[in-house]
Protein backbone atom coordinates (compact mmCIF):
# COMPACT_ATOMS: atom_id res chain seq x y z
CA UNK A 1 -7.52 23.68 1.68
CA UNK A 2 -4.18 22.89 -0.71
CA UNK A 3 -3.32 19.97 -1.39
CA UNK A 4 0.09 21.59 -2.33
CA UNK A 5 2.25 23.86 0.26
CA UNK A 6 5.22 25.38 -0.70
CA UNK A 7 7.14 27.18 2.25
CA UNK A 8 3.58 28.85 3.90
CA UNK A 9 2.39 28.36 7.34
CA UNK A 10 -0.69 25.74 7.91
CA UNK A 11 -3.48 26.34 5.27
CA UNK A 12 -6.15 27.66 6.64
CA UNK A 13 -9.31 25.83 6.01
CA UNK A 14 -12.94 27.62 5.51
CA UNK A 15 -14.17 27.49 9.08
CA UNK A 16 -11.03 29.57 10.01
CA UNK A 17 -11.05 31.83 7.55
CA UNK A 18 -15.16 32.45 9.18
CA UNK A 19 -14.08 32.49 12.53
CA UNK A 20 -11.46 34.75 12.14
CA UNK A 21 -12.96 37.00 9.71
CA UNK A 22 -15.56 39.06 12.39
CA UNK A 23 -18.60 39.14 13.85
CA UNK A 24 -19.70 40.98 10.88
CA UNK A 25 -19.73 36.49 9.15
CA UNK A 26 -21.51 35.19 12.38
CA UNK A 27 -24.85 34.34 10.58
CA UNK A 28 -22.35 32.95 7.09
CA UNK A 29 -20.14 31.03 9.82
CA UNK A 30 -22.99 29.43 10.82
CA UNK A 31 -24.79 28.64 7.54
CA UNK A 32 -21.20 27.19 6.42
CA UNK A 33 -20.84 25.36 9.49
CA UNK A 34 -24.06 23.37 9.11
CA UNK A 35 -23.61 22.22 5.78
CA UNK A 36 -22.04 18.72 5.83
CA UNK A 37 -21.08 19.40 2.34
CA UNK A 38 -18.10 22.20 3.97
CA UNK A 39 -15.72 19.28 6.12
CA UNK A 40 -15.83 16.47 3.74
CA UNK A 41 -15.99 17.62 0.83
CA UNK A 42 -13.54 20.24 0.68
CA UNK A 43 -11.29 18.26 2.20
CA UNK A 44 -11.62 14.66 0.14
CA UNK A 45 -13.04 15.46 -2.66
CA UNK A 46 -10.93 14.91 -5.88
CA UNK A 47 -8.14 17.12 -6.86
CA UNK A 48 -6.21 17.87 -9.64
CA UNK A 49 -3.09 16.51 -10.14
CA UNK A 50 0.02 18.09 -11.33
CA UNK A 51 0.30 16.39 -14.92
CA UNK A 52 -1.53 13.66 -16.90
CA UNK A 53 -1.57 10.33 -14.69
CA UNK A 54 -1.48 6.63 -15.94
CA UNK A 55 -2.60 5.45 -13.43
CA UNK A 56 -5.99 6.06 -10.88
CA UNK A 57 -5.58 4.05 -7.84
CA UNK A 58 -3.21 1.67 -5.99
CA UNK A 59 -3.10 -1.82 -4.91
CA UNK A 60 -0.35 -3.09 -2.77
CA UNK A 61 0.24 -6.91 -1.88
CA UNK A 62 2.29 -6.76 1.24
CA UNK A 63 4.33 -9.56 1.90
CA UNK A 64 5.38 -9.04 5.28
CA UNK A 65 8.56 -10.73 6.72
CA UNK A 66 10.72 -10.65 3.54
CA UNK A 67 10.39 -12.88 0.28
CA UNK A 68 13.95 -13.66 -0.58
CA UNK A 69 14.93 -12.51 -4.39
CA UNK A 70 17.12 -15.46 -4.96
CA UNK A 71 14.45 -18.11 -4.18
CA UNK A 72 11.44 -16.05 -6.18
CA UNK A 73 12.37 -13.47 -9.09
CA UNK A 74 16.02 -13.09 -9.57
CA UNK A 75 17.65 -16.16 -11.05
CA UNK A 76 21.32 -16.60 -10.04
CA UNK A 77 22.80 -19.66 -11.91
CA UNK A 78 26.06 -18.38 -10.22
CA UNK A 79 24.92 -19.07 -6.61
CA UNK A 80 23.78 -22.60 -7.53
CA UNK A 81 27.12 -23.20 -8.71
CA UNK A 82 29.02 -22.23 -6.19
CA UNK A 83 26.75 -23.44 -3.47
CA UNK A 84 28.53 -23.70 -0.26
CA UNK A 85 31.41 -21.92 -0.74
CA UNK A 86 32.47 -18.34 1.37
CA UNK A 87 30.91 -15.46 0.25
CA UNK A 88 33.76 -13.72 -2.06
CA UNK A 89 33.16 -10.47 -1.39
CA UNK A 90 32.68 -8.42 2.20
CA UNK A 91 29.58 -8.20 4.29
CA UNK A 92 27.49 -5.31 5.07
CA UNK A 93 28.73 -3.24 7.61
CA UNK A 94 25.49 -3.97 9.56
CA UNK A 95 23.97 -7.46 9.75
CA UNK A 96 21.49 -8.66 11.69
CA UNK A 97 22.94 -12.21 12.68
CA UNK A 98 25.59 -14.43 11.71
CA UNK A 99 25.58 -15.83 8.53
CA UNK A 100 26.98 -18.76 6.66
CA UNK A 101 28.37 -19.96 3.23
CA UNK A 102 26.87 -19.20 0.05
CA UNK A 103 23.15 -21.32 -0.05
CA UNK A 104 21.49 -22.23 -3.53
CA UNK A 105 17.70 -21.52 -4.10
CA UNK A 106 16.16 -25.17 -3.60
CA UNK A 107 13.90 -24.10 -6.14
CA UNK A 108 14.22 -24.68 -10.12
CA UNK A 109 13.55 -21.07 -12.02
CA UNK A 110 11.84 -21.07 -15.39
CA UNK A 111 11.19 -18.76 -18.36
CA UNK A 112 7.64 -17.53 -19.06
CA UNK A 113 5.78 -15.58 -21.59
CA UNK A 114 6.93 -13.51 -24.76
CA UNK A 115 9.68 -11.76 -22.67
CA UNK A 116 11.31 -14.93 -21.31
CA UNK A 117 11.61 -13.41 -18.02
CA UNK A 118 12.98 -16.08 -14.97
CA UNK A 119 10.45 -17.16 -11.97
CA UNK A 120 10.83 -19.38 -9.67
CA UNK A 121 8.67 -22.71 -9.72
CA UNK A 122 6.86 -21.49 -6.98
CA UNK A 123 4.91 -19.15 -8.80
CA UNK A 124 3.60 -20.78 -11.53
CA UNK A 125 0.57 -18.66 -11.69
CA UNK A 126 2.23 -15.36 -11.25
CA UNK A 127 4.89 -16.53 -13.74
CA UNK A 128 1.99 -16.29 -16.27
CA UNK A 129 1.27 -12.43 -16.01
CA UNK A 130 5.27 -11.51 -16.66
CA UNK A 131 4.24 -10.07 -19.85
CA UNK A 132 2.23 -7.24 -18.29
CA UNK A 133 4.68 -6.74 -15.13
CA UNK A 134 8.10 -5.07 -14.60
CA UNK A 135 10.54 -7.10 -12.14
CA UNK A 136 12.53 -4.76 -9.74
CA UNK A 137 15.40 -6.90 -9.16
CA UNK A 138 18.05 -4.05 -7.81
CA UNK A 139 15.51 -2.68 -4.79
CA UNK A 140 17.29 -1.71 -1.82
CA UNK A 141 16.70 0.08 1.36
CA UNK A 142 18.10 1.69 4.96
CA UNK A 143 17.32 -0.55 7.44
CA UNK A 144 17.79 -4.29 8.18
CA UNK A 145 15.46 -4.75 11.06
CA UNK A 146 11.65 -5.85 10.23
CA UNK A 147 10.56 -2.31 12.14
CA UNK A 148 12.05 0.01 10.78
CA UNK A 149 12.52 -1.57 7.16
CA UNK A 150 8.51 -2.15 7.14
CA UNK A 151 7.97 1.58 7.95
CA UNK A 152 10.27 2.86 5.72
CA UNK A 153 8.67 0.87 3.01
CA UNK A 154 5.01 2.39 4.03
CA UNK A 155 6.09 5.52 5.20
CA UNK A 156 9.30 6.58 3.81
CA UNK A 157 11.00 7.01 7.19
CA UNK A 158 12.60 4.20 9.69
CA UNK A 159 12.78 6.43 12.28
CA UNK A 160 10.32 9.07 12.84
CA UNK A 161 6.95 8.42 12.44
CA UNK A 162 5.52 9.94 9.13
CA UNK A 163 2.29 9.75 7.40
CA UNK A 164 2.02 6.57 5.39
CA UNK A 165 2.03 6.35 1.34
CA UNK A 166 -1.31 5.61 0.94
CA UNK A 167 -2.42 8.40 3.15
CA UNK A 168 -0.03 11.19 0.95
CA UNK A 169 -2.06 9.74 -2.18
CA UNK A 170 -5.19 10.20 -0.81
CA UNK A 171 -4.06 14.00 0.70
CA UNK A 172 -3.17 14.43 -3.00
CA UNK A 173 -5.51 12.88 -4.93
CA UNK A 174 -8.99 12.79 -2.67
CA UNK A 175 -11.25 10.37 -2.85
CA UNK A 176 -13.45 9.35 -6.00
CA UNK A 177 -16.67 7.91 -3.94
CA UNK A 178 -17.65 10.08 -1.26
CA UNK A 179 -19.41 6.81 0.66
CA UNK A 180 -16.29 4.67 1.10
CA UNK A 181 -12.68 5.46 2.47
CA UNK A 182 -10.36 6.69 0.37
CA UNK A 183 -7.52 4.50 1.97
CA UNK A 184 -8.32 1.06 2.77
CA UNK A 185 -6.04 -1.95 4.17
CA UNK A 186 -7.08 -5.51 4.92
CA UNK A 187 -5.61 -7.80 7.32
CA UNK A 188 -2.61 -4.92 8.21
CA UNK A 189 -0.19 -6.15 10.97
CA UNK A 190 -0.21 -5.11 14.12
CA UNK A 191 3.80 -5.75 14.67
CA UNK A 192 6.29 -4.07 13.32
CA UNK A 193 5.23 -0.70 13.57
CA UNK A 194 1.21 -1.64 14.00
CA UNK A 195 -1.01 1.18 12.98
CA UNK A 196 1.72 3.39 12.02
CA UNK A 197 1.79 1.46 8.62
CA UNK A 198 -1.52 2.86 8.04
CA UNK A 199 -1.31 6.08 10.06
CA UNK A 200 -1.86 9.80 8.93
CA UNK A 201 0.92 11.17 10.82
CA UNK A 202 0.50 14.57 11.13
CA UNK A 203 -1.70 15.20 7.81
CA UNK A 204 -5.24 15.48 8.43
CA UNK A 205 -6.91 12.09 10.03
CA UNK A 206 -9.20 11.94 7.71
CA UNK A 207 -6.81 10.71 5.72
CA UNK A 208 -5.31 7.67 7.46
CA UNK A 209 -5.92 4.25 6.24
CA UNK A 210 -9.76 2.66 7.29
CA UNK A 211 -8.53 -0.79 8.81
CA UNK A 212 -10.40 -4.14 7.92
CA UNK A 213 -9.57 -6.30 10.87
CA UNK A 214 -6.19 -7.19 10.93
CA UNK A 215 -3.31 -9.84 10.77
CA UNK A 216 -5.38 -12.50 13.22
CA UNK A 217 -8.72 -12.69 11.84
CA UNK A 218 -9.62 -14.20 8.77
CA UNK A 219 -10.35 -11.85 5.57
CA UNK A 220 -14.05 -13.03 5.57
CA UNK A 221 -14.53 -11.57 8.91
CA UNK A 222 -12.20 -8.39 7.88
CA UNK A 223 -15.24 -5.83 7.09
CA UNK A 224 -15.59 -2.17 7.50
CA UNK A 225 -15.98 -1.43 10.69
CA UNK A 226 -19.13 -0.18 12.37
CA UNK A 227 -21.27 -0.56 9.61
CA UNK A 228 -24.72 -1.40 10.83
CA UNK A 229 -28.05 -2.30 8.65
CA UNK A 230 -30.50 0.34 8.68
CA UNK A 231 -33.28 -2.03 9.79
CA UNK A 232 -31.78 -1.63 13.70
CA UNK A 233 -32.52 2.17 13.50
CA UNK A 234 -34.65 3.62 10.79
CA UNK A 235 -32.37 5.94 8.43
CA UNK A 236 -34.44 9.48 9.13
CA UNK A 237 -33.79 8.97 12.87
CA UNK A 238 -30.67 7.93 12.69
CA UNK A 239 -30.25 11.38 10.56
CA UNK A 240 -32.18 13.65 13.67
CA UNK A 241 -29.09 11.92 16.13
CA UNK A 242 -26.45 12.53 14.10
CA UNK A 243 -27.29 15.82 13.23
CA UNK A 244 -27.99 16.87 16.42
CA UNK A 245 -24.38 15.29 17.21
CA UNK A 246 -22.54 17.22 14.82
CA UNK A 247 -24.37 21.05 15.64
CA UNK A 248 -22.89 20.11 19.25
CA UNK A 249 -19.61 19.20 17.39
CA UNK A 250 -19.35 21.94 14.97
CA UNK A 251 -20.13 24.49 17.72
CA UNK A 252 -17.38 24.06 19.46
CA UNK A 253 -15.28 23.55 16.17
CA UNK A 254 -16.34 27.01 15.33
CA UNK A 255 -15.60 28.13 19.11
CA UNK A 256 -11.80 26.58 19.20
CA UNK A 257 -10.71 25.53 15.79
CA UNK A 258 -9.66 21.37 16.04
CA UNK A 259 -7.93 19.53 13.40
CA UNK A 260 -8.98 15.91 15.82
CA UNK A 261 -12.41 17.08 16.09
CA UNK A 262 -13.32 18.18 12.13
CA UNK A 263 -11.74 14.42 11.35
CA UNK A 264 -14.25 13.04 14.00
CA UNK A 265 -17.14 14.80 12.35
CA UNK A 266 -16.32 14.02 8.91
CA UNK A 267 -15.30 9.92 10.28
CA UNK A 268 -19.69 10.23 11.81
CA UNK A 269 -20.77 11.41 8.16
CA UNK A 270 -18.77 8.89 6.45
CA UNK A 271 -20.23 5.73 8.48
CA UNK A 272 -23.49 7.34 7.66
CA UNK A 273 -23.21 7.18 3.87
CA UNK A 274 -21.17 3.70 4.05
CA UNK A 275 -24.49 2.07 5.16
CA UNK A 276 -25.58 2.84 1.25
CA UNK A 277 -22.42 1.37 -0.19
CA UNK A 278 -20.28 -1.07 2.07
CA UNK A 279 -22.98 -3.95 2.77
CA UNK A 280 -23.76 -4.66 -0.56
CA UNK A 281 -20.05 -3.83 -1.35
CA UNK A 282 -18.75 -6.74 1.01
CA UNK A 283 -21.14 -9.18 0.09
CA UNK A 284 -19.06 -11.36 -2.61
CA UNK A 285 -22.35 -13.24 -3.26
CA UNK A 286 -22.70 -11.57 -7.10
CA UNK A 287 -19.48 -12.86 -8.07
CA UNK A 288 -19.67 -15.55 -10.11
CA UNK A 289 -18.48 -19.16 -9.51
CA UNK A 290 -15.85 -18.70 -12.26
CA UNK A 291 -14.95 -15.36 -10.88
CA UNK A 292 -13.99 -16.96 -7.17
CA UNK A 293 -12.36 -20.09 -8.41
CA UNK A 294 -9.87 -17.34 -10.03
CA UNK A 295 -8.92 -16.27 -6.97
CA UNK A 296 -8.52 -19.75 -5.21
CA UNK A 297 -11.75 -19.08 -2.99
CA UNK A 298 -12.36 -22.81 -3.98
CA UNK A 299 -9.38 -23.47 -2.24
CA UNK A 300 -8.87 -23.30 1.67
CA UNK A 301 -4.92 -22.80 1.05
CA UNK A 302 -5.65 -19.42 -0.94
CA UNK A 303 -9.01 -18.70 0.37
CA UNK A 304 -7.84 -15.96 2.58
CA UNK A 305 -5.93 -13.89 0.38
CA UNK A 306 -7.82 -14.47 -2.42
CA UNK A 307 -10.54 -12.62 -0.41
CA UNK A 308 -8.54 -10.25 0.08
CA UNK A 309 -7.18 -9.56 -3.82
CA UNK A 310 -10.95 -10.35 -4.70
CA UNK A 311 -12.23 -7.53 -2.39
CA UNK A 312 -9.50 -4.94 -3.10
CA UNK A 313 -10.95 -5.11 -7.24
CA UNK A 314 -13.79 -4.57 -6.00
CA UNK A 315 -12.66 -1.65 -3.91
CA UNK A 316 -10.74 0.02 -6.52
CA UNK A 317 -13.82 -0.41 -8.77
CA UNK A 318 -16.02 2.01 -6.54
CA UNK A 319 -13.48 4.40 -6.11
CA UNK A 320 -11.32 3.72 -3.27
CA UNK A 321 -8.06 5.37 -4.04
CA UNK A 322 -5.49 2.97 -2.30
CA UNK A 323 -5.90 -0.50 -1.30
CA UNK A 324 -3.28 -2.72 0.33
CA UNK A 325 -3.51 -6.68 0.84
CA UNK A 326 -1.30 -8.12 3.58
CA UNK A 327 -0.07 -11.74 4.00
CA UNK A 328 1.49 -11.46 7.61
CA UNK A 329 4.05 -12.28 9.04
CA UNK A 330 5.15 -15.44 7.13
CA UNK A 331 8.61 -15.01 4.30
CA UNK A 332 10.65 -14.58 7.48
CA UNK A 333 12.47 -17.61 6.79
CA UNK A 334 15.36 -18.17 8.67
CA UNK A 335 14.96 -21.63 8.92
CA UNK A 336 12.71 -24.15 6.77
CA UNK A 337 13.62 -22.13 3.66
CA UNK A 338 12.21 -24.59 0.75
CA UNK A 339 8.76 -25.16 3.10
CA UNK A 340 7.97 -22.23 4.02
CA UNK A 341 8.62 -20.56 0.91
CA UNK A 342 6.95 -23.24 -0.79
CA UNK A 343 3.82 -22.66 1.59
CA UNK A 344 3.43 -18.98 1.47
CA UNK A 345 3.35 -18.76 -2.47
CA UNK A 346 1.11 -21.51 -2.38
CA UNK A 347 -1.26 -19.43 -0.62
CA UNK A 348 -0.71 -16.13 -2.41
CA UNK A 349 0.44 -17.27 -6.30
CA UNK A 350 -3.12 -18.21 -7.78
CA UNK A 351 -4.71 -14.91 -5.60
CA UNK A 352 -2.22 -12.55 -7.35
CA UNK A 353 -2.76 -13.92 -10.68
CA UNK A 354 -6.13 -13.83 -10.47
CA UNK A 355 -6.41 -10.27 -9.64
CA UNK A 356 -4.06 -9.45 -12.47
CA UNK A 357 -5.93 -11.83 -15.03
CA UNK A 358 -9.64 -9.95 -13.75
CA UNK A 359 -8.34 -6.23 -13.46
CA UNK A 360 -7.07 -7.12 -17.52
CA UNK A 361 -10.04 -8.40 -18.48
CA UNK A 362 -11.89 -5.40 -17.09
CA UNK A 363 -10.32 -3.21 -18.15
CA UNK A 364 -8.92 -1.63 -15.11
CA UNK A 365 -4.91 -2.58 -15.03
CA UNK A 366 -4.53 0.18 -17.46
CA UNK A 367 -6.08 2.52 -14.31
CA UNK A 368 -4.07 0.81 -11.52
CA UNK A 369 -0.87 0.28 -10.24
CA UNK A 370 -0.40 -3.10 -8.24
CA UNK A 371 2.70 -3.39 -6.54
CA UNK A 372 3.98 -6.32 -4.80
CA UNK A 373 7.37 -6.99 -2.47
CA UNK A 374 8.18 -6.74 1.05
CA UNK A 375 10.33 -4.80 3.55
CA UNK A 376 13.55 -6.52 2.51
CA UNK A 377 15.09 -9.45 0.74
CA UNK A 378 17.23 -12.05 2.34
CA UNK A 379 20.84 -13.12 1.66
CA UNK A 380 22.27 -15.71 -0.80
CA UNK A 381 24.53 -16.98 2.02
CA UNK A 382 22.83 -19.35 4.38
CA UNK A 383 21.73 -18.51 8.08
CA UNK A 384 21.76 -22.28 10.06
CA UNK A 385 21.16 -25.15 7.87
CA UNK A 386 18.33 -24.00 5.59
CA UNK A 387 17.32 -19.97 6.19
CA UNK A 388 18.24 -17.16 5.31
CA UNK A 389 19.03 -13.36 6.75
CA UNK A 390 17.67 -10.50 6.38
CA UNK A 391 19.31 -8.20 3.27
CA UNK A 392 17.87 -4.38 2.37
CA UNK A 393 21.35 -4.29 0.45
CA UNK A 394 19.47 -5.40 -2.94
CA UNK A 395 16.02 -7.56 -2.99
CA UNK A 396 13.21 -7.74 -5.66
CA UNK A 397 9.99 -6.11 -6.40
CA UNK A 398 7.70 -6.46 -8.95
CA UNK A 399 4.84 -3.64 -10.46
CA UNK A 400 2.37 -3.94 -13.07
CA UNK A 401 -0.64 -2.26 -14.63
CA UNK A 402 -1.11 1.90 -14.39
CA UNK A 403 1.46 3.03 -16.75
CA UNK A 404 3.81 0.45 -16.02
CA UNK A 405 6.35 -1.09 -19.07
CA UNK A 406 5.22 -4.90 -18.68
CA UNK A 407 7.45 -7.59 -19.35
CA UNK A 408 10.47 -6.49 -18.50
CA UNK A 409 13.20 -6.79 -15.80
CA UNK A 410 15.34 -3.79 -14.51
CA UNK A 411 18.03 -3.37 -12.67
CA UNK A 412 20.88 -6.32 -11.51
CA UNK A 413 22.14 -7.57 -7.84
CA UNK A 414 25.71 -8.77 -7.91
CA UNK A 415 25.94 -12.88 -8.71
CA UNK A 416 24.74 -13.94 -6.20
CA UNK A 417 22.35 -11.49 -5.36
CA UNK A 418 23.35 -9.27 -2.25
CA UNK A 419 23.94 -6.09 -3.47
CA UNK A 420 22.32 -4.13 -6.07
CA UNK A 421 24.56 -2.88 -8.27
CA UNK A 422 22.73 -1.55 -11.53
CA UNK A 423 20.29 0.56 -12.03
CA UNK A 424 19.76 0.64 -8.40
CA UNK A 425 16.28 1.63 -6.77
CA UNK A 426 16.00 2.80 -3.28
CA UNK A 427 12.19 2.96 -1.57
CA UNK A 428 12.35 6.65 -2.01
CA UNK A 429 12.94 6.28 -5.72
CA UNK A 430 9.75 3.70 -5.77
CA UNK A 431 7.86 5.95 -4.02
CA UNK A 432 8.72 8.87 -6.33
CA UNK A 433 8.20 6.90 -9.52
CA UNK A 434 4.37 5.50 -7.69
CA UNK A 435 3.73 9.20 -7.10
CA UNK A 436 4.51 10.41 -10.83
CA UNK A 437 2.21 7.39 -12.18
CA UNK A 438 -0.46 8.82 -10.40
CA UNK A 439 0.44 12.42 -11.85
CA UNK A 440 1.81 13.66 -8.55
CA UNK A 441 5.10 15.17 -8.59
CA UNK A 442 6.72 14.43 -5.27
CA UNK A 443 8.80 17.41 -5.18
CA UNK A 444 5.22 19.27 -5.25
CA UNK A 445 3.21 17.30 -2.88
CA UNK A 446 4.40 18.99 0.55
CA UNK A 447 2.67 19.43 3.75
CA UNK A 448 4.02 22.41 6.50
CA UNK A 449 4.73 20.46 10.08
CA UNK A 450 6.75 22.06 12.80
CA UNK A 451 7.95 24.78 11.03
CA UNK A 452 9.17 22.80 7.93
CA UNK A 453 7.80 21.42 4.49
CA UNK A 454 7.46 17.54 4.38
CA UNK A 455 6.83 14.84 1.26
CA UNK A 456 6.80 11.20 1.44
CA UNK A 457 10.57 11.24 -0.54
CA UNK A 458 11.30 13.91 2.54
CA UNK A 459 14.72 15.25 0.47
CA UNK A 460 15.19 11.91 -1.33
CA UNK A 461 13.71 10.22 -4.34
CA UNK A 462 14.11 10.10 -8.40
CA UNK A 463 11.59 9.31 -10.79
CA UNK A 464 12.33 5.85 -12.25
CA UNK A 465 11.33 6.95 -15.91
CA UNK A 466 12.98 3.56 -17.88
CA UNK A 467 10.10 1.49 -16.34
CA UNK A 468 7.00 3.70 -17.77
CA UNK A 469 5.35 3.28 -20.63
């Protein structure tokens, strides 16, 4: 099936092409139709891209609820000086509350590494790794509302549902280990759109991202799903059952043709072949001591995501084509700025490093992209005493690894940091540039639904090329 439509009806798979061919194929349909190989294989195994990538695979660290730019990666000298005076310059026309004078970061900023780049005390550890990352500071989006903004961001829509970025790579790319999911997330939220952060949409399910537990339960108890040891049921029967499962299955797929049911049979083959990789796979126990204290698994404050940024290395190094790393639902400051601020890089700054530090000394950053930010920023003027509001009108994010120019930091907000103004980046144009990296063109990587060609960008999107290597 193509990866690539370009103004054709649906591509018709292999079992179609049987069915519809004659009776004259009955005895091929059915020889096809037994081989596991056909559904999975053709469908998720690796494709070509359309030119050379940099980069292999994907991790994203989601920071849900909206890190504010002024307090972690954009340094405004400006703001602190004119702290508490009236915003000099019109609102958006669309705010979400009421909104003060202008607020300083309570935070002190300073230069690290060879490129002198500005980060906020907070992230001491992250401040470390400049040199290999390029700062976004002149993001912006559509949408000011945690809902939308967060779908847009995963999705490129905040208002229809759409299939979600991670499940367009993996529709583009395939997988690279046929015995894990091509599209994993850990700890997703369940607000704020819920599953249709992670969702297919209307591409194949197969490709929609393979949930480990989610925003409420701790990352050590975030494993694949329905994995069992083969000890409870020896392997060769549990072979006979599922075989027997899937010739009921594929019969009627060959009598009725069902997009739902060919993702069910290929979902029973994959949990299959998981029980080879993903126990073993989960089981951090052959890290080394040094290896966890890097990622703060020493440490109950950064325990949790360091699990997290542990396990999605070792994802990426088996394979798995997109991996994403959520701390929910916590930079929604609008009051308590310095302490919760304070708190949430606490947990994620040594994490983050770490993962940077241990891809580099692997040898895998060069392979992957890591991305970090959230939905939106938050504004330099002050929302009660000590928060902050949400602002898609310019906010920061941050890239590194996978073709990426490291230390460096493009684009400006104004002053104080509300609007971008230079060199301005919109989600679609991230998405664009994350889709070139991996040597998909995202004018090329359409799908036909309801009588029209779709793309993550949708009609949107340019190619950020000053940030590539």
């Amino acid at each position: 099936m193509t990866r690539f439509c370009n103004n054709v009806s649906r591509p018709m798979n292999r079992r179609e092409m049987l069915r519809t061919s004659g009776a004259g194929f009955g005895s091929l349909a059915l020889a096809s139709l037994l081989n596991d190989e056909s559904s999975a294989a053709d469908r998720l195994a690796a494709a070509s891209p359309h030119h050379a990538p940099k980069a292999k695979q994907v991790i994203f660290l989601f920071m849900h609820g909206g890190p504010s730019q002024v307090d972690t990666f954009d340094y405004k000298p400006q703001l602190e000086r004119d702290h508490g005076k009236p915003l000099p310059f019109a609102l958006p026309r669309v705010v979400s509350a009421a909104t003060g004078n202008l607020l300083k970061s309570p935070f002190k900023f300073r230069q690290h590494g060879e490129s002198g780049a500005h980060v906020s005390e907070i992230f001491p550890h992250v401040g470390g790794c400049v040199d290999d990352m390029c700062i976004i500071n002149s993001m912006h989006g559509s949408n000011s509302r945690h809902g939308g903004a967060l779908l847009e961001l995963h999705t490129g829509s905040d208002t229809f549902v759409r299939p979600s970025m991670g499940s367009w790579i993996t529709y583009g790319l395939g997988t690279e280990n046929r015995n894990l999911p091509g599209y994993i997330t850990m700890c997703p939220t369940l607000t704020h759109g819920g599953v249709n952060a992670f969702s297919s949409g209307f591409l194949p399910a197969d490709y929609q991202g393979t949930p480990l537990g989610n925003a409420s339960i701790p990352s050590d108890k975030a494993t694949i799903p329905f994995i069992k040891n083969a000890e409870e049921t020896p392997r060769d029967l549990q072979r006979l059952e599922l075989d027997f499962l899937q010739q009921m299955n594929r019969r009627r797929l060959g009598n009725i043709g069902d997009d739902a049911l060919e993702a069910r049979i290929n979902s029973f083959e994959l949990a299959f072949r998981m029980q080879t990789d993903a126990p073993a796979l989960q089981d951090i126990g052959d890290e080394t001591e040094a290896t966890q204290k890097l990622y703060g698994l020493d440490d109950g404050k950064t325990r949790n995501f360091g699990r997290q940024c542990l396990m999605a290395r070792r994802f990426i190094e088996r394979g798995v084509r997109f991996v994403q790393c959520t701390h929910s639902y916590k930079w929604d400051q609008h009051g308590n700025l310095k302490g919760g601020h304070m708190n949430n890089a606490r947990e994620v700054d040594k994490p983050i490093a770490g993962l940077l530090r241990d891809l580099k000394a692997r040898g895998l950053l060069d392979e992957t992209l890591v991305l970090w930010g959230g939905e939106f920023g938050r504004t330099p003027v002050s929302q009660g005493n000590d928060g902050r509001d949400h602002n898609p009108q310019g906010y920061s994010m941050w890239l590194a690894g996978g073709g990426i120019r490291g230390g460096m930091k493009y684009g400006h907000t104004d002053d104080y940091g509300y609007y971008a103004v230079e060199d301005k980046v919109h989600v679609h144009d991230l998405h664009a540039t994350m889709l070139h990296l991996l040597g998909l063109d995202h004018l090329r990587l359409t799908y036909r639904f309801a009588g029209r060609d779709f793309r993550l960008t949708d009609i949107h999107g340019e190619v950020v090329h000053d940030i590539i290597a």
